[in-house]
Protein backbone atom coordinates (compact mmCIF):
# COMPACT_ATOMS: atom_id res chain seq x y z
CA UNK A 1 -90.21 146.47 18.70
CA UNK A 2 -90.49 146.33 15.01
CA UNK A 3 -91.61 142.92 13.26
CA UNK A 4 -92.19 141.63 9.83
CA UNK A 5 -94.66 138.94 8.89
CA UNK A 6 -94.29 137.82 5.46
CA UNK A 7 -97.49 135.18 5.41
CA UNK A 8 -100.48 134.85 3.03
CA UNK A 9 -102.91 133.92 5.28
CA UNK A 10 -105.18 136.73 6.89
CA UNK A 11 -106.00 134.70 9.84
CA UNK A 12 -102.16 133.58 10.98
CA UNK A 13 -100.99 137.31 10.05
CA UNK A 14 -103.81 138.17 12.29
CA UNK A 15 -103.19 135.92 15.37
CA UNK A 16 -99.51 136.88 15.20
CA UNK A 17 -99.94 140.42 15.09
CA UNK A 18 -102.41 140.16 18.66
CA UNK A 19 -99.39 137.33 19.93
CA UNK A 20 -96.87 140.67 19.52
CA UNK A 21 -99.33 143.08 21.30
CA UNK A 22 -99.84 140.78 23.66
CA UNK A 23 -96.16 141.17 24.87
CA UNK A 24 -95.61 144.47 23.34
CA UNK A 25 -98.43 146.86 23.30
CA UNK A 26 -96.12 149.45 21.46
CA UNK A 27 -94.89 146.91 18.74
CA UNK A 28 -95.37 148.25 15.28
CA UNK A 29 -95.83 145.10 13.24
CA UNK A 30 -96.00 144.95 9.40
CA UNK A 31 -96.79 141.88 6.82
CA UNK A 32 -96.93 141.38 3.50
CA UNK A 33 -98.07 138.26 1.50
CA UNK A 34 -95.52 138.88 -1.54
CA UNK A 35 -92.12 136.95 -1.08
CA UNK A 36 -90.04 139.20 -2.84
CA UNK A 37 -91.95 142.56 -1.48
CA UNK A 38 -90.65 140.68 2.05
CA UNK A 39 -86.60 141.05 0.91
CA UNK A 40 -87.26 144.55 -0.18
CA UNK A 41 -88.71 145.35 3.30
CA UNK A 42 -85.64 144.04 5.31
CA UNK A 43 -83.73 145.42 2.83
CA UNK A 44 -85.30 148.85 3.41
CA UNK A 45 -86.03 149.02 7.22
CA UNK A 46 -84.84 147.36 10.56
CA UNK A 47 -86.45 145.18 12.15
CA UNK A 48 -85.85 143.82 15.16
CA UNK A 49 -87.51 140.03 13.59
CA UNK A 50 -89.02 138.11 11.13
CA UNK A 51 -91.89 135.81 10.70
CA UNK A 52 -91.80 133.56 7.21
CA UNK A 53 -93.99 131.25 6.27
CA UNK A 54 -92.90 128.64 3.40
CA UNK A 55 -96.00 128.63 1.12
CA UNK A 56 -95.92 132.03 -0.57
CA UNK A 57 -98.13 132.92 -4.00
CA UNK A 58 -94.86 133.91 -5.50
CA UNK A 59 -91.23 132.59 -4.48
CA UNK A 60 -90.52 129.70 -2.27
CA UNK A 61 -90.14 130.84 1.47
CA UNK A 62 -86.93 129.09 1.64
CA UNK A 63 -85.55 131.31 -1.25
CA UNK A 64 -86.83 134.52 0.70
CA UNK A 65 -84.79 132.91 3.74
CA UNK A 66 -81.78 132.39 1.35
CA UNK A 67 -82.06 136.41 -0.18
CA UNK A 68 -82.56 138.04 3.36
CA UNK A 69 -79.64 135.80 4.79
CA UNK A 70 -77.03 137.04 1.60
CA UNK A 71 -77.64 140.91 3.64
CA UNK A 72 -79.32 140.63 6.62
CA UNK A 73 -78.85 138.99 10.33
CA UNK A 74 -82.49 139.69 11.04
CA UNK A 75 -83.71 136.85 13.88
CA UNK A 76 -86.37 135.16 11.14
CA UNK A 77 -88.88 132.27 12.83
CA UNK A 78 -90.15 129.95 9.57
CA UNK A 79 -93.70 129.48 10.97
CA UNK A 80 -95.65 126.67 8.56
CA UNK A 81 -97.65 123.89 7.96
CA UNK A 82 -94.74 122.04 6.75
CA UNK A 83 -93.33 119.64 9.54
CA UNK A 84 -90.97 117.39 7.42
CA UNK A 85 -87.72 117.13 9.10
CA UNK A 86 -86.00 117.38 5.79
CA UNK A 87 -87.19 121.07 5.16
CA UNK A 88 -86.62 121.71 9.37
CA UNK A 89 -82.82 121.15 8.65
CA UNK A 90 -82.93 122.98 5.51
CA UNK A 91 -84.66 125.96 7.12
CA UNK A 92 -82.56 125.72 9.95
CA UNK A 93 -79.02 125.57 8.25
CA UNK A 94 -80.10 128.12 5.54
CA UNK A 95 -80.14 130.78 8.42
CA UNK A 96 -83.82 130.74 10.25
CA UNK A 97 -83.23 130.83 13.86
CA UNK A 98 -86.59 128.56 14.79
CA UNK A 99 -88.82 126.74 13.12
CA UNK A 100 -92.34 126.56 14.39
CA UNK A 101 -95.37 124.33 12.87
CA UNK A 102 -99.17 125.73 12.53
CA UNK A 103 -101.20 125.50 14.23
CA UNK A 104 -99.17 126.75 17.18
CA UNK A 105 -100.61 127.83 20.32
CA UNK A 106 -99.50 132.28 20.92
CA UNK A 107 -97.93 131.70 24.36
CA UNK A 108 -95.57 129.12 22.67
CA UNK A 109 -94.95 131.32 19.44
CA UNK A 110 -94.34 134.27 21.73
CA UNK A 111 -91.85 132.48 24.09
CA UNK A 112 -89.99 131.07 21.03
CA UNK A 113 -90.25 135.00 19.50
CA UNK A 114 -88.43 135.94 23.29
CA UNK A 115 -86.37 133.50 22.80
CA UNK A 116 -84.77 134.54 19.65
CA UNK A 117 -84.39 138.26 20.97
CA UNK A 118 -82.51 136.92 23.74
CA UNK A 119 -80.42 135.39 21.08
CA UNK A 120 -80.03 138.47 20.01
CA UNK A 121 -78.70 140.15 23.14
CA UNK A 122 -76.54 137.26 24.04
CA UNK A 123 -74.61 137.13 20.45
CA UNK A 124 -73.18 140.52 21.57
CA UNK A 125 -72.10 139.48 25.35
CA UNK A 126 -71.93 136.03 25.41
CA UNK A 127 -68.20 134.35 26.12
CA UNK A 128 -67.02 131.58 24.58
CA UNK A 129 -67.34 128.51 26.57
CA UNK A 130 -64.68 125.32 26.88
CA UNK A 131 -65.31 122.12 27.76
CA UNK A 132 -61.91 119.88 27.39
CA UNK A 133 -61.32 119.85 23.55
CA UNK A 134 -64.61 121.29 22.73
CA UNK A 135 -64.75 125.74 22.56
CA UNK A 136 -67.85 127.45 21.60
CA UNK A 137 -67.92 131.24 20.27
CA UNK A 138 -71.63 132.64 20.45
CA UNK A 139 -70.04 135.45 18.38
CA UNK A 140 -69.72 133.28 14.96
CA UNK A 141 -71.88 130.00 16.35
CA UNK A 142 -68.32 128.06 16.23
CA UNK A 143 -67.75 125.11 17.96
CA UNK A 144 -64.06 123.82 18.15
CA UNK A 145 -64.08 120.02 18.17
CA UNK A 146 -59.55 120.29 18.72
CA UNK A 147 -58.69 121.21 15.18
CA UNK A 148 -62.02 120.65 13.35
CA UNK A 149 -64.19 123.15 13.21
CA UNK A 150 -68.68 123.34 12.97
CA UNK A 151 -70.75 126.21 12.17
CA UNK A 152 -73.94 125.49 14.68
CA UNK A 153 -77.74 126.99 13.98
CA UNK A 154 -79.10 129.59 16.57
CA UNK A 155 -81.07 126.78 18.05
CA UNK A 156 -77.78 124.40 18.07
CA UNK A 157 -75.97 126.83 19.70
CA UNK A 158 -77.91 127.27 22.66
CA UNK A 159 -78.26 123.41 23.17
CA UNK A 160 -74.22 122.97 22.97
CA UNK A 161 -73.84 126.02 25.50
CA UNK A 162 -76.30 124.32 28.11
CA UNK A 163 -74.80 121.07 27.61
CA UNK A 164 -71.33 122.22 28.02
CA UNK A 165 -72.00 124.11 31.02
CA UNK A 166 -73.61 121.42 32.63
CA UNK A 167 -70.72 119.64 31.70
CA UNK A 168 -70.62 115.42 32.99
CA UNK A 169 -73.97 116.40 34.58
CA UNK A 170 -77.15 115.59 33.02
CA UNK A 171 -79.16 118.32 31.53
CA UNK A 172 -82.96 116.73 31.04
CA UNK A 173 -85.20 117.89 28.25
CA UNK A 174 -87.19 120.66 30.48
CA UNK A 175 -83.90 121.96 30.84
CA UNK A 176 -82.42 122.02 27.74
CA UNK A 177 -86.25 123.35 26.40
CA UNK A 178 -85.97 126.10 28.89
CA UNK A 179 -82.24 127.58 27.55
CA UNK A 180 -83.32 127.08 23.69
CA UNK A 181 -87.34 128.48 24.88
CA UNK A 182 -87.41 129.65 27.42
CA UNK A 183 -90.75 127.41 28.49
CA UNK A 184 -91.17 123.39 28.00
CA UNK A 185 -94.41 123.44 25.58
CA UNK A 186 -96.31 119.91 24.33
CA UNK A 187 -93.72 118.58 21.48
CA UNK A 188 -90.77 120.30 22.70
CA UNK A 189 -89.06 116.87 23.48
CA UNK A 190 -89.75 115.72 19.67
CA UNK A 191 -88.57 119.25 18.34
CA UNK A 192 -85.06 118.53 20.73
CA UNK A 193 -84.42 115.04 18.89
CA UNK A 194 -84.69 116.42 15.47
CA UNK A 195 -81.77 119.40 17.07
CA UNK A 196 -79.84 117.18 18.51
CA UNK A 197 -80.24 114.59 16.10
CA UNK A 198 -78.37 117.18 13.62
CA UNK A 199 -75.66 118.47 16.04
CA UNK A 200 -74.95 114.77 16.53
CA UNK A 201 -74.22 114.70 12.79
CA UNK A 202 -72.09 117.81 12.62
CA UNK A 203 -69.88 117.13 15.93
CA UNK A 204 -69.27 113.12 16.28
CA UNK A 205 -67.65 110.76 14.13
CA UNK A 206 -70.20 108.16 14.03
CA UNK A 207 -73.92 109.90 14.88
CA UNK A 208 -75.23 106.62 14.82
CA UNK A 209 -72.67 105.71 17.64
CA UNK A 210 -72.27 109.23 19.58
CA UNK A 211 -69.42 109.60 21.99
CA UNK A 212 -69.86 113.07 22.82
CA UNK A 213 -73.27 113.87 23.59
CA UNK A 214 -74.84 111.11 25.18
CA UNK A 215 -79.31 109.73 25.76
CA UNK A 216 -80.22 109.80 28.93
CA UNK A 217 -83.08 107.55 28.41
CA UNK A 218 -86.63 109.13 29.18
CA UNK A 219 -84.59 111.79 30.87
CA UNK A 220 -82.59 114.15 29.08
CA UNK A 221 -78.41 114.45 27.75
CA UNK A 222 -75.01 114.56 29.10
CA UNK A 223 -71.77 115.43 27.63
CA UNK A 224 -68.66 112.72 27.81
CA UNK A 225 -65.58 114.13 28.63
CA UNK A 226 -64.26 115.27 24.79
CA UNK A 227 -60.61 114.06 25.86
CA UNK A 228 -62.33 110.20 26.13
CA UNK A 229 -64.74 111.14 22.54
């Protein structure tokens, strides 16, 4: 294991750094506070994932994201302070693969750090998965809505897979936290909403009127059958 923390605060750089020992003792685990001395480091080695936090003294976090995403498939978790949903999206569809907000606890950043490097496994032997008109390729993150198709986030892409294999059945939030996770933490059912919230807005015709992936209220989602969407 080989991680990068790009993150100006001593104390975060420090509690991450113990988080990755914590699950492995061998990890070597570098940080820097400079934005642009974090692009030259992915540039230079590999590492097997990121940590980027948005509030850097020098460059925007989100353009670091932007530079490391234009030659690198690094997993990268945005960990911040900032919890608007607009910057969440932005992070999200500009490449990170999570986004986590301080303070957060270090068995929930290390089970969303897990679940990334699964991510990372899975890319390479996941197959596609159909559900009537919908296909999904882990491989590229493409979902085939018939002839239209989505480019989905990491974080989409394992709530569409979960969902489609449970097909009419309903998959409830501890569930769904569980395949995107790995554990069901305080918040996860907010942080869900704002996910599916988006995929809603990529894959239906009307998000404010979904016909695909459906509330269960207080419990969880289903799919409709796509043929009937």
């Amino acid at each position: 294991m080989r991680a990068l923390i790009i993150e100006d605060d001593p104390d975060i750089i420090e509690s991450v750094t113990v988080a990755f020992h914590m699950a492995w003792p061998g990890a070597k685990v570098e940080h820097t506070h400079m934005g642009r001395k974090g692009i030259e480091l992915v540039g230079k080695y590999k590492y097997d994932i990121t940590i980027l936090d948005l509030g850097l003294p020098d460059i925007r976090g989100l353009d670091v994201l932007k530079a490391i995403r234009d030659f690198s498939s690094v997993p990268i978790i945005i960990l911040t302070v900032n919890n608007d949903e607009d910057n969440i999206v932005k992070g999200l569809e500009w490449g990170a693969d999570d986004y986590v907000v301080k303070p957060c606890g270090q068995f929930e950043l290390l089970a969303r750090i897990k679940a990334r490097m699964r991510d990372k496994d899975d890319h390479y032997t996941s197959s596609p998965v159909t559900y009537g008109i919908l296909r999904f390729d882990p491989q590229s993150r493409h979902l085939e809505i018939g002839e239209r198709q989505v480019r989905l986030t990491a974080i989409e892409s394992d709530i569409i897979q979960a969902l489609m294999r449970n097909g009419s059945r309903v998959t409830t939030h501890t569930q769904l936290t569980e395949a995107v996770w790995n554990t069901d933490y305080i918040g996860s059912v907010d942080s869900l909403r704002v996910h599916i919230r988006r995929l809603r807005e990529k894959v239906e015709n009307d998000p404010s009127k979904p016909k695909i992936i459906l509330t269960k209220s207080g419990i969880g989602y289903v799919m409709a059958k796509p043929e009937q969407a």
